[in-house]
C-alpha atoms as a PDB file:
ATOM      1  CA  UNK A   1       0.000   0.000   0.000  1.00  0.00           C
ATOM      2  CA  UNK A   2       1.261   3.552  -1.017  1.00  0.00           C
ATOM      3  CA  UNK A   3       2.142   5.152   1.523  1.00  0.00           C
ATOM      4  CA  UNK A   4       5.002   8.002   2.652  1.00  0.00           C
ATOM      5  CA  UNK A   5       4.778   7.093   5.752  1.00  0.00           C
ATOM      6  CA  UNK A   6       5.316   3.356   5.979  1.00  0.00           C
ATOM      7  CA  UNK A   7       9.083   3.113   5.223  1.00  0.00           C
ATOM      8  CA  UNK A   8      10.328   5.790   7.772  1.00  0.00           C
ATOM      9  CA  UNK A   9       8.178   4.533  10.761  1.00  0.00           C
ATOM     10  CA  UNK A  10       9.230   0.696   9.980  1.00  0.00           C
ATOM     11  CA  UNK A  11      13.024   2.074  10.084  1.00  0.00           C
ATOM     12  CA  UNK A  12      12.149   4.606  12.978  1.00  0.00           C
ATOM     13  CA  UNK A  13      10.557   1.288  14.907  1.00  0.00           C
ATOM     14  CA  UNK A  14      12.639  -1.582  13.549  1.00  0.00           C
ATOM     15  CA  UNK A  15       9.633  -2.656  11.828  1.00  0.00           C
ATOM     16  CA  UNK A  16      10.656  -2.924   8.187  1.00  0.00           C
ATOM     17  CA  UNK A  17       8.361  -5.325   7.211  1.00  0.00           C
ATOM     18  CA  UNK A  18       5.352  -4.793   9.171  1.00  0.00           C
ATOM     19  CA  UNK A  19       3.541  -1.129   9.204  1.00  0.00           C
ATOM     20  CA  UNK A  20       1.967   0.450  11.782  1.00  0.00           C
ATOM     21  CA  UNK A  21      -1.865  -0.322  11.852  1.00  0.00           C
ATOM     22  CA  UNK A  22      -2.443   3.100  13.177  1.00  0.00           C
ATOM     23  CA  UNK A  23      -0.201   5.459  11.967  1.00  0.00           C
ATOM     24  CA  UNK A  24       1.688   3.525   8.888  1.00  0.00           C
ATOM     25  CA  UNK A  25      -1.607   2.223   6.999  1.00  0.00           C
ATOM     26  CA  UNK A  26      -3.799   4.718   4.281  1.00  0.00           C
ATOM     27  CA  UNK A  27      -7.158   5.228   5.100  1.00  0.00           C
ATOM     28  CA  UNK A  28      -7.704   5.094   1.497  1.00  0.00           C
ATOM     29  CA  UNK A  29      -7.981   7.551  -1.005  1.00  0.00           C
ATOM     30  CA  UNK A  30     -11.980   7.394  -1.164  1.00  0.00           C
ATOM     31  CA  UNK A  31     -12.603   7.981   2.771  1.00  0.00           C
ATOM     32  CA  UNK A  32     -14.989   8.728   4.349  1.00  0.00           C
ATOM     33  CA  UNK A  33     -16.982   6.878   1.393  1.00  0.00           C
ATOM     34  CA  UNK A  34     -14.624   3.778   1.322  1.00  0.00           C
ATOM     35  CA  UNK A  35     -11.910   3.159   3.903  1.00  0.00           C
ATOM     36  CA  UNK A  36      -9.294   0.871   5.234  1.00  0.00           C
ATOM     37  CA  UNK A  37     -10.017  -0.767   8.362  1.00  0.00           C
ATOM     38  CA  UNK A  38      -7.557  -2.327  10.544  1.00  0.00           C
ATOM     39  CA  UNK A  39      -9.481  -5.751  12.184  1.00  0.00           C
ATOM     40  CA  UNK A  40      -8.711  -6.129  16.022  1.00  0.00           C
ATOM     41  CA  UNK A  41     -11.079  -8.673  17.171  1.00  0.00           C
ATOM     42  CA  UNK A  42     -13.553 -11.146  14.974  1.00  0.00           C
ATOM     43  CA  UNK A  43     -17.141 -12.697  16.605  1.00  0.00           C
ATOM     44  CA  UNK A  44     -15.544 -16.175  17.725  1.00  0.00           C
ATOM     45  CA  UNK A  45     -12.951 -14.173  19.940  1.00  0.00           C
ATOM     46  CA  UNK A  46     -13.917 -14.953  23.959  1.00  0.00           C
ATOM     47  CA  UNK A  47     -11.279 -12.222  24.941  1.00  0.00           C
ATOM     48  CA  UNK A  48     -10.603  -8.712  23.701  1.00  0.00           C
ATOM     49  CA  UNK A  49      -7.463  -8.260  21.553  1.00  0.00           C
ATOM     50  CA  UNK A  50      -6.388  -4.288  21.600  1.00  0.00           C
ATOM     51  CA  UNK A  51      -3.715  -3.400  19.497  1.00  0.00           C
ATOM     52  CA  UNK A  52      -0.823  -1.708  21.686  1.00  0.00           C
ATOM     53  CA  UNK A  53      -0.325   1.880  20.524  1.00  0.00           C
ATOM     54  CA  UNK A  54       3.708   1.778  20.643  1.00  0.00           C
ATOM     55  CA  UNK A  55       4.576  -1.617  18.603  1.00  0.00           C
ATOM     56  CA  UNK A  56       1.523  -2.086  16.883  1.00  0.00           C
ATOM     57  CA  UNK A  57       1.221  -5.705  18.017  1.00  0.00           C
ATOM     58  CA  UNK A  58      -2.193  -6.932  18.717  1.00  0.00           C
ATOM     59  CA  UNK A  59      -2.122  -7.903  22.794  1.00  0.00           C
ATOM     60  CA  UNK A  60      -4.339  -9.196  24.932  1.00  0.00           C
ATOM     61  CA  UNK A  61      -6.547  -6.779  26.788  1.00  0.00           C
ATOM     62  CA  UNK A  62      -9.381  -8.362  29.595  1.00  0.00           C
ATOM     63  CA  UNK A  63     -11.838 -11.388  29.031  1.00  0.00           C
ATOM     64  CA  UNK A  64     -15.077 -10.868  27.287  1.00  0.00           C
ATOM     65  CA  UNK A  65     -17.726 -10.796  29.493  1.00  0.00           C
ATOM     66  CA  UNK A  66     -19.177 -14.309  29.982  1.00  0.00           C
ATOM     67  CA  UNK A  67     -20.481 -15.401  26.747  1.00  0.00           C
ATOM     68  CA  UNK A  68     -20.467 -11.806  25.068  1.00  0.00           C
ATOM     69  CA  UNK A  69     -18.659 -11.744  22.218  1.00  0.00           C
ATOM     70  CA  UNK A  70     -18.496  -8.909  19.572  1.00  0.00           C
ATOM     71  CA  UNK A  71     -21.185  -9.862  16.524  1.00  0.00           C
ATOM     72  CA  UNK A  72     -18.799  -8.332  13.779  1.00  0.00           C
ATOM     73  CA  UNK A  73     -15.518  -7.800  13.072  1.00  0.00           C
ATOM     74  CA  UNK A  74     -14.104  -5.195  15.154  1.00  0.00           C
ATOM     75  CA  UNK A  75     -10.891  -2.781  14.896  1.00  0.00           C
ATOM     76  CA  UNK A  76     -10.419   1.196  14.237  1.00  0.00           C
ATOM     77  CA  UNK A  77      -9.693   3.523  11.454  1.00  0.00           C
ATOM     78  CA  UNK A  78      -6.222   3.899  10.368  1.00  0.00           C
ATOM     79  CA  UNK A  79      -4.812   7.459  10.824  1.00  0.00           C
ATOM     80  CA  UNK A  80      -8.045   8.796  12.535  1.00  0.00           C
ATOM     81  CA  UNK A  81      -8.031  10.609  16.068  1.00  0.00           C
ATOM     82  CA  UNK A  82     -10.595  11.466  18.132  1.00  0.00           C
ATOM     83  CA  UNK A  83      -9.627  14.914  19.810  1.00  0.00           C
ATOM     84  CA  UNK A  84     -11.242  18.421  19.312  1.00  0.00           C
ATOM     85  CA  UNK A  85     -12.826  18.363  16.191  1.00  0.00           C
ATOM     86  CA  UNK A  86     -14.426  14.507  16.884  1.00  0.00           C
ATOM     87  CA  UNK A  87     -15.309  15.994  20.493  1.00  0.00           C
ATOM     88  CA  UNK A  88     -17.009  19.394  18.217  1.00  0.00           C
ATOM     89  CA  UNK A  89     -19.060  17.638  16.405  1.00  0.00           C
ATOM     90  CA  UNK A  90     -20.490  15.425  20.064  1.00  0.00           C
ATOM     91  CA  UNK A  91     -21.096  18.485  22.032  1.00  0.00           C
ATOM     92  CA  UNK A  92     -22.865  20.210  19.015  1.00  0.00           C
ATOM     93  CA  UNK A  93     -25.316  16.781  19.011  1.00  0.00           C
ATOM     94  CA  UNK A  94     -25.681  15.852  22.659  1.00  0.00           C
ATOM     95  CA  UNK A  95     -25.648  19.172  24.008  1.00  0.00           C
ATOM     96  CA  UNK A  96     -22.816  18.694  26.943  1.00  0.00           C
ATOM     97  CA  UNK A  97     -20.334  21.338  26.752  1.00  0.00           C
ATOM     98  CA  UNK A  98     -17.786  18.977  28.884  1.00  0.00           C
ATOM     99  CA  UNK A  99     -17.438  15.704  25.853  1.00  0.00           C
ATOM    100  CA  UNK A 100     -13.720  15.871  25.100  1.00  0.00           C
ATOM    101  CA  UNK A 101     -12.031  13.114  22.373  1.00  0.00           C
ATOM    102  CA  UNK A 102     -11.343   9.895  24.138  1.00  0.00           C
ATOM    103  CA  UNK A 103      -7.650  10.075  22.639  1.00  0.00           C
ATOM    104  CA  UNK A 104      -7.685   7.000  20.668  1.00  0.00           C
ATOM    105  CA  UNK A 105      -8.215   6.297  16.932  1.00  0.00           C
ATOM    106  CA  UNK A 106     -12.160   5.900  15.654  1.00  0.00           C
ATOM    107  CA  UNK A 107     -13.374   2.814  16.337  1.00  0.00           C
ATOM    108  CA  UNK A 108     -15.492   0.392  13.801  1.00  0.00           C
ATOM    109  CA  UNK A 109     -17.709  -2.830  13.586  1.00  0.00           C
ATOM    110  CA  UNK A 110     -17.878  -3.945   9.676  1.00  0.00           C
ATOM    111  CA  UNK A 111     -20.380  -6.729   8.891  1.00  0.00           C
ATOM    112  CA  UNK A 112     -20.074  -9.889   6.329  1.00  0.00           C
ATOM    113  CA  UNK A 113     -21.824 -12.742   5.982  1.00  0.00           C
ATOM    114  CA  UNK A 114     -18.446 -14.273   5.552  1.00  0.00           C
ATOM    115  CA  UNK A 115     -16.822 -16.532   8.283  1.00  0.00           C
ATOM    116  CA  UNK A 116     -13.207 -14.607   9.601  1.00  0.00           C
ATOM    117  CA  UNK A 117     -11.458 -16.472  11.265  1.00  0.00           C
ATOM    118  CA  UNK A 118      -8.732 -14.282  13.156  1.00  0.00           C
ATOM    119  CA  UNK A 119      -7.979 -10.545  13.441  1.00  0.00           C
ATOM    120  CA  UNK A 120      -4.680  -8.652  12.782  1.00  0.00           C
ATOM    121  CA  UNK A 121      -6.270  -8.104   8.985  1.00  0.00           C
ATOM    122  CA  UNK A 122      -6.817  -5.017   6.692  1.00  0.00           C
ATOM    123  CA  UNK A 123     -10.450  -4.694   5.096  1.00  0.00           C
ATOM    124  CA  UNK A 124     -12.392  -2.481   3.039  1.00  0.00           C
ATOM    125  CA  UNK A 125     -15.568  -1.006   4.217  1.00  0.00           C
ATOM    126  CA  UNK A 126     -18.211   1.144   3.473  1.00  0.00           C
ATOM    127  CA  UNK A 127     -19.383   3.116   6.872  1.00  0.00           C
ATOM    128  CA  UNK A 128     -23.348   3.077   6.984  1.00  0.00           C
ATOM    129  CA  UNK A 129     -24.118   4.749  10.132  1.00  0.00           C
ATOM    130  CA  UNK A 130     -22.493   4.694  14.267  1.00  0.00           C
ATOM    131  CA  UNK A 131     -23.410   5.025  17.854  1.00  0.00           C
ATOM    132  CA  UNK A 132     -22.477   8.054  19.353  1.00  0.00           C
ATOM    133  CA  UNK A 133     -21.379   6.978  22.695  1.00  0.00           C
ATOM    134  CA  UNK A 134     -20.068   7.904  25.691  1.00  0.00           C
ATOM    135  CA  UNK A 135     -17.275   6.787  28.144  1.00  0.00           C
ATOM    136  CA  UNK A 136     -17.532   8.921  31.101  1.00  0.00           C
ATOM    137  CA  UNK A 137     -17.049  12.159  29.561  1.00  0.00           C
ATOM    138  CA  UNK A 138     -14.876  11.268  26.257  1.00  0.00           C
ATOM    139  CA  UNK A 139     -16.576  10.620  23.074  1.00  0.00           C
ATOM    140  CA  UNK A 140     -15.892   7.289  22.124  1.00  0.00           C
ATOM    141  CA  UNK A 141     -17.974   6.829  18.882  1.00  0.00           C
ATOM    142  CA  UNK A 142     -18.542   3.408  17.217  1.00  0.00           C
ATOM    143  CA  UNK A 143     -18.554   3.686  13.150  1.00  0.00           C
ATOM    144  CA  UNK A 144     -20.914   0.665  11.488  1.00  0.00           C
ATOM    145  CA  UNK A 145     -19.892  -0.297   8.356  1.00  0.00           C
ATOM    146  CA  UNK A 146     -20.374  -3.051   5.776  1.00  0.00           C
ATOM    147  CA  UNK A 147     -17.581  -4.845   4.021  1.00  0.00           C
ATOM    148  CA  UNK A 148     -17.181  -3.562   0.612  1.00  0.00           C
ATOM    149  CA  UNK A 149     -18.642  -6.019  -2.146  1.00  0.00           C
ATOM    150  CA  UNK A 150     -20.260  -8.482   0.923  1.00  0.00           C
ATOM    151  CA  UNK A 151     -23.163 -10.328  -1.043  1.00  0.00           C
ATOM    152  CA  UNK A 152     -25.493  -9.793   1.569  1.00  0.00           C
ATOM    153  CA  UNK A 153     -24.504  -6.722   3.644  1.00  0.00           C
ATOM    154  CA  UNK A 154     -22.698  -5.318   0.939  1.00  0.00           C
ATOM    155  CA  UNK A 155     -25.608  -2.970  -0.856  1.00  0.00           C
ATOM    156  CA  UNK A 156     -26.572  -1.413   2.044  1.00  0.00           C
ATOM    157  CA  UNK A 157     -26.382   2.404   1.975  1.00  0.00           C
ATOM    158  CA  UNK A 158     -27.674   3.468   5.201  1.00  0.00           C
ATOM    159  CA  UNK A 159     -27.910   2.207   8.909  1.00  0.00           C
ATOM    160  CA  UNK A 160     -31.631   2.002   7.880  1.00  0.00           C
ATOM    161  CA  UNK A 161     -30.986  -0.776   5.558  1.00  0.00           C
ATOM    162  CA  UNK A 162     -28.955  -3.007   8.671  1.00  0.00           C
ATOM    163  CA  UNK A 163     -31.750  -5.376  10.094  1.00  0.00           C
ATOM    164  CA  UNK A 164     -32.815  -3.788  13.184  1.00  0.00           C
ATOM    165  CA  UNK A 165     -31.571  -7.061  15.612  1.00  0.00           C
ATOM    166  CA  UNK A 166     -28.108  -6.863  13.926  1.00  0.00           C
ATOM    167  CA  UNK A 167     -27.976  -3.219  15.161  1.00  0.00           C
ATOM    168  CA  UNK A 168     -29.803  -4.390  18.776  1.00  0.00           C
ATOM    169  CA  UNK A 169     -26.917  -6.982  19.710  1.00  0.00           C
ATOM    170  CA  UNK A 170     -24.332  -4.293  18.276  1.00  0.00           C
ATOM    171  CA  UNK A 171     -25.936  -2.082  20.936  1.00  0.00           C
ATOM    172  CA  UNK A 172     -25.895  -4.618  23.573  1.00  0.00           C
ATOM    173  CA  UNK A 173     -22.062  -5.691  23.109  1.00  0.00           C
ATOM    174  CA  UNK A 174     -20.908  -1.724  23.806  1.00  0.00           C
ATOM    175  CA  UNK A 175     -23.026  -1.056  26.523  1.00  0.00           C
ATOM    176  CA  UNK A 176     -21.540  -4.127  28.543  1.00  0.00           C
ATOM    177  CA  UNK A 177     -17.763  -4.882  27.261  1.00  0.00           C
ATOM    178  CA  UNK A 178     -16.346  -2.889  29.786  1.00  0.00           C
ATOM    179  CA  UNK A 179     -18.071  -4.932  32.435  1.00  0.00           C
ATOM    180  CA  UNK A 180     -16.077  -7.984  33.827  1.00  0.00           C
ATOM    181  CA  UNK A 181     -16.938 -10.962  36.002  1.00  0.00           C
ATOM    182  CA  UNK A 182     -16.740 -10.145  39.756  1.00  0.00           C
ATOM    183  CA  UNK A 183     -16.013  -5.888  39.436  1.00  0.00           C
ATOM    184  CA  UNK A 184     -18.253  -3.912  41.285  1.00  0.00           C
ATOM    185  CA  UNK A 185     -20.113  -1.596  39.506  1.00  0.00           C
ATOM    186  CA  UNK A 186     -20.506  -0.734  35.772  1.00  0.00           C
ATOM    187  CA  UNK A 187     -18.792   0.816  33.484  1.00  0.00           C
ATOM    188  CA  UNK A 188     -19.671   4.252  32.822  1.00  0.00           C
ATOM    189  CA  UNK A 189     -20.770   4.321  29.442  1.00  0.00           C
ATOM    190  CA  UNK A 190     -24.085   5.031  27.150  1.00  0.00           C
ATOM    191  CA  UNK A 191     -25.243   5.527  23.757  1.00  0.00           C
ATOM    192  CA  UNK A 192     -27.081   8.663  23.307  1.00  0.00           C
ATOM    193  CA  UNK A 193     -27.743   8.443  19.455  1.00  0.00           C
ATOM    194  CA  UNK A 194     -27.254   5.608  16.493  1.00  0.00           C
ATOM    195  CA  UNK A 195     -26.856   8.162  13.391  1.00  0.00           C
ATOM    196  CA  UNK A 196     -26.619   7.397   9.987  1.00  0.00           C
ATOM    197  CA  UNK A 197     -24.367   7.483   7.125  1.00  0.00           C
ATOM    198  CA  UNK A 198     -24.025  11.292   6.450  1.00  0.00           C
ATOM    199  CA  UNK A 199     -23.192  11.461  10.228  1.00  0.00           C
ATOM    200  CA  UNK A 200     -20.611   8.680   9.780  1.00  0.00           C
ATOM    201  CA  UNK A 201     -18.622  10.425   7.513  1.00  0.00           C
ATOM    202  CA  UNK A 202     -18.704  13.321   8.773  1.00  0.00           C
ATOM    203  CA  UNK A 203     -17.080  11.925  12.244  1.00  0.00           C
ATOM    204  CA  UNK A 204     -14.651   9.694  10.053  1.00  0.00           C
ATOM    205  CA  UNK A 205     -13.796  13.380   8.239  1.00  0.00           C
ATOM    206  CA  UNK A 206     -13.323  15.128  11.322  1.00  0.00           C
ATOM    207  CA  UNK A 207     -11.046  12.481  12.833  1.00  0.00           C
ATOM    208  CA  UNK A 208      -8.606  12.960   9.761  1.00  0.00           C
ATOM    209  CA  UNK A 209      -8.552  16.320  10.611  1.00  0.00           C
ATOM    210  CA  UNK A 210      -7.643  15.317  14.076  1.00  0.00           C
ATOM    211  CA  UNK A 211      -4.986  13.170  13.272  1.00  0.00           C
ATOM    212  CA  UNK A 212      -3.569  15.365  10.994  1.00  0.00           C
ATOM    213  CA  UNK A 213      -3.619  17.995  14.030  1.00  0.00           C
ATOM    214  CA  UNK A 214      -2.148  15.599  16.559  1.00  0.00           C
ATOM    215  CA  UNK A 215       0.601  14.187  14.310  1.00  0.00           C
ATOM    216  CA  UNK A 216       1.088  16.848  11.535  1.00  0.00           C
ATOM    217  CA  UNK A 217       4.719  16.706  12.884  1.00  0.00           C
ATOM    218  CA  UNK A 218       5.086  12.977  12.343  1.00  0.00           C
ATOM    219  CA  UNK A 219       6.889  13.109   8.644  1.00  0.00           C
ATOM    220  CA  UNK A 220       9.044  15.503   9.435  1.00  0.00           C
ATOM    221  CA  UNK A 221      10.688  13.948  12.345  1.00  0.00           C
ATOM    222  CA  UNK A 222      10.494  10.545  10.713  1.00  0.00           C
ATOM    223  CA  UNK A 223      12.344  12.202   7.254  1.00  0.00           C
ATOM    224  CA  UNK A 224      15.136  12.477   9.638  1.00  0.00           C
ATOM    225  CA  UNK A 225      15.851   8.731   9.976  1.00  0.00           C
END
């Protein structure tokens, strides 16, 4: 994949053959209308798998929750961010002058009638709508997407078009990942809207802008290696 960045952070990292998911991956040239999506977790996982921000392996974050395992596959947007301009857009929706970015890249479900085995993979997907949601006082949003040419999920336009249990059990999973066996109390998160595709890009736009904001720096120090 073309991409300026890829050599100088695989010789900045020791990396050479292996990019960066986050910050060494294109988005694609089409986004927000078609991106690349880097694929964390699939539904037969029973644990979470987080890629770690420095390396850019995949670890081993907590145990799913019981049986609850994620119905799609799962990851985040390459070179996305969700800071000011992500946080913006969720004040000027929910109304709560105190949402901030949650720091982290924008993350997405993408849904296939196609059997994926493991994660760690690049796909192409077309977003279709998102949750806005909530961690405590971060905006954390979840993008929905279909995977490009899918022969069953793959004409869909809008979240409209999703099949309103497929949405339900999307729903369900974020509202109670963060909880684990024998914590007290729950996690502090909520969905306050599910939005559709004009939304989507537009969070997916404003998180480039984000990125670009956070790490505008990034090729310059990396042409020095």
């Amino acid at each position: 994949m073309n991409n300026s960045l890829m050599d100088p952070i695989g010789r900045l990292m020791g990396l050479r053959y292996k990019s960066h998911p986050w910050h060494g991956v294109d988005i694609g040239k089409d986004a927000p209308n078609l991106i690349t999506c880097y694929i964390e977790m699939v539904p037969t996982d029973t644990v979470k798998y987080e890629v770690d921000k420095e390396s850019g392996y995949l670890r081993l974050d907590r145990p799913q929750k019981y049986s609850n395992t994620v119905p799609a596959l799962y990851g985040f947007i390459p070179q996305s961010y969700s800071a000011e301009k992500v946080a913006e857009f969720c004040r000027e929706k929910t109304g709560r002058p105190e949402i901030t970015g949650d720091k982290d890249p924008i993350d997405i479900c993408v849904m296939t009638e196609k059997e994926i085995t493991h994660g760690d993979i690049l796909v192409r997907a077309i977003p279709i709508g998102g949750f806005r949601m909530l961690d405590g006082n971060e905006a954390d949003d979840k993008i929905i997407a279909v995977l490009a040419g899918d022969v069953v999920y793959g004409g869909f336009k809008d979240i409209g078009d999703a099949p309103e249990l497929i949405i339900e059990r999307l729903k369900h999973y974020f509202l109670t990942y963060k909880d684990l066996p024998g914590k007290a109390g729950k996690a502090q998160v909520e969905i306050t809207h599910t939005y559709g595709a004009e939304e989507a890009r537009e969070v997916i736009e404003r998180s480039m802008e984000d990125y670009q904001n956070r790490f505008k720096n990034l090729k310059t120090l990396l042409s020095d290696y």
